[in-house]
Protein backbone atom coordinates (compact mmCIF):
# COMPACT_ATOMS: atom_id res chain seq x y z
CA UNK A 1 -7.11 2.07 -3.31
CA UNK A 2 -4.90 4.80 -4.36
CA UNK A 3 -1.46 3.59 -6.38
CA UNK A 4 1.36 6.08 -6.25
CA UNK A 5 2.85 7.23 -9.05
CA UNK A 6 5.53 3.85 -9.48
CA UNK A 7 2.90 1.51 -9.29
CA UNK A 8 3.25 -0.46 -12.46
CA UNK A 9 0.03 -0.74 -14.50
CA UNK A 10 0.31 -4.80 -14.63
CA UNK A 11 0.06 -4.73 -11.03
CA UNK A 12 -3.16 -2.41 -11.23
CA UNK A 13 -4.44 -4.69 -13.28
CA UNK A 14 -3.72 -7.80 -11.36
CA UNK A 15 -5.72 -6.02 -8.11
CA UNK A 16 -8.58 -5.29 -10.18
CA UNK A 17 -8.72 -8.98 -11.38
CA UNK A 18 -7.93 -10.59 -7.43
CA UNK A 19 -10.93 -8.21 -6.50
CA UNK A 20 -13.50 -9.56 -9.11
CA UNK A 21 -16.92 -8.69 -8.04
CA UNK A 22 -15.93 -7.60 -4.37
CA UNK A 23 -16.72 -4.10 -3.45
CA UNK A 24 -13.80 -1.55 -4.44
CA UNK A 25 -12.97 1.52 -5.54
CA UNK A 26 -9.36 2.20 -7.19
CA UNK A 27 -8.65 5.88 -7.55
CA UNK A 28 -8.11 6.31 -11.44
CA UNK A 29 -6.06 9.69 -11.05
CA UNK A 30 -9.31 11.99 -12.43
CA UNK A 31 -9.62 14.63 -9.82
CA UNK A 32 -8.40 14.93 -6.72
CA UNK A 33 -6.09 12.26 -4.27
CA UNK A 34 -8.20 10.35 -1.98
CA UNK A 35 -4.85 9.01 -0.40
CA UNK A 36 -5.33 11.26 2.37
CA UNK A 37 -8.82 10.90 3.36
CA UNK A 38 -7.82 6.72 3.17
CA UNK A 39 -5.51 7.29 5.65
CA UNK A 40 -7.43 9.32 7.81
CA UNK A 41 -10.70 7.34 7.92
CA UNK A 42 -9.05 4.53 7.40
CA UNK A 43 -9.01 1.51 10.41
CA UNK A 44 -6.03 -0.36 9.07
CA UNK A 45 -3.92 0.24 5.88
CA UNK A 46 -2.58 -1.75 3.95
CA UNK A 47 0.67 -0.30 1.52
CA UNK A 48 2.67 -1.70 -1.62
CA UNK A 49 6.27 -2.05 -1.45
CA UNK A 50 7.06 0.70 -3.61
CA UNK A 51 6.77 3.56 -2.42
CA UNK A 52 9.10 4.46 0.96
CA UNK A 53 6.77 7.73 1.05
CA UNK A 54 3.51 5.91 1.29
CA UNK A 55 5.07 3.51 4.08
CA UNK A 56 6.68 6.19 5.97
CA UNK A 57 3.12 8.36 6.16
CA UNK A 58 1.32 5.47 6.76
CA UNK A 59 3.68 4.21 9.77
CA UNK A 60 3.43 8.01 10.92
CA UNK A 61 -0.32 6.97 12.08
CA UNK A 62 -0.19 4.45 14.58
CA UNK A 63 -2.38 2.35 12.79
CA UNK A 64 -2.30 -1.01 11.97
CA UNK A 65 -0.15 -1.20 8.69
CA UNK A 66 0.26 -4.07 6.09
CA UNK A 67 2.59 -4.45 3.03
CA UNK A 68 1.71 -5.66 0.06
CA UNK A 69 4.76 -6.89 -1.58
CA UNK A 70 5.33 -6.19 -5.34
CA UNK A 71 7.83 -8.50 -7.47
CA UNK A 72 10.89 -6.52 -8.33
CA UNK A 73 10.30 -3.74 -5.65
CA UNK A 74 13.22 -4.11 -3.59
CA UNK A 75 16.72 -2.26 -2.75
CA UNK A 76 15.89 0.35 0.44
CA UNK A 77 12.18 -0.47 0.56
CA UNK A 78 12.98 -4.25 2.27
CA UNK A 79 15.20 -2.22 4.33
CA UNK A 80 12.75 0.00 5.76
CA UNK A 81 9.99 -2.66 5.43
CA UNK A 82 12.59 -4.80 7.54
CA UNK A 83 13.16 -2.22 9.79
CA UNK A 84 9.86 -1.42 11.01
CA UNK A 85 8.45 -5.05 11.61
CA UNK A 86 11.48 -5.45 13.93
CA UNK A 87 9.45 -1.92 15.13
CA UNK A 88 6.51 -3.64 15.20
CA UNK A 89 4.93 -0.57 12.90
CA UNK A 90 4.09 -3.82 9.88
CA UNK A 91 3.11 -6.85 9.68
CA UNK A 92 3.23 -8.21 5.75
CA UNK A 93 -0.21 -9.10 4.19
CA UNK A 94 -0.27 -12.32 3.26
CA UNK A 95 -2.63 -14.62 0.75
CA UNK A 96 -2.08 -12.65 -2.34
């Protein structure tokens, strides 16, 4: 997982604790982005809802896509978010 740069640190810290012991690696912004190498080997992705960037280049793929949505993100994201299921582009992640 890579966050972008909005991604509040409680939220960080509630993936890390929803992942417990599972295999995972969250990118802790030491070196270089693995965002792009996620997206290109990636088979699905799966995207917060705070970030229209992230969403947009993830769309851009043709892959299957999945938001994640984050309390308080809101405004033009659930526009966009809204948008593109009606595209089918996103289908929202759900169980969290």
């Amino acid at each position: 997982m890579t966050p972008s740069r909005r991604t509040p640190q409680e939220s960080l810290t509630a993936f890390r604790r929803a992942l417990g012991d599972c295999h995972h690696f969250i990118w802790n912004e030491l070196g270089d982005n693995p965002y792009y190498g996620f997206l290109a080997l990636g088979d699905i992705v799966i995207v917060t809802n705070d970030s229209v960037s992230m969403l947009s280049e993830a769309a851009s793929l043709g892959k299957p896509l999945y938001t994640f949505a984050l309390r308080g993100a809101a405004g033009v994201l659930t526009c966009s978010i809204t948008i593109w299921k009606m595209q089918a582009l996103c289908a929202r992640l759900m169980g969290f």
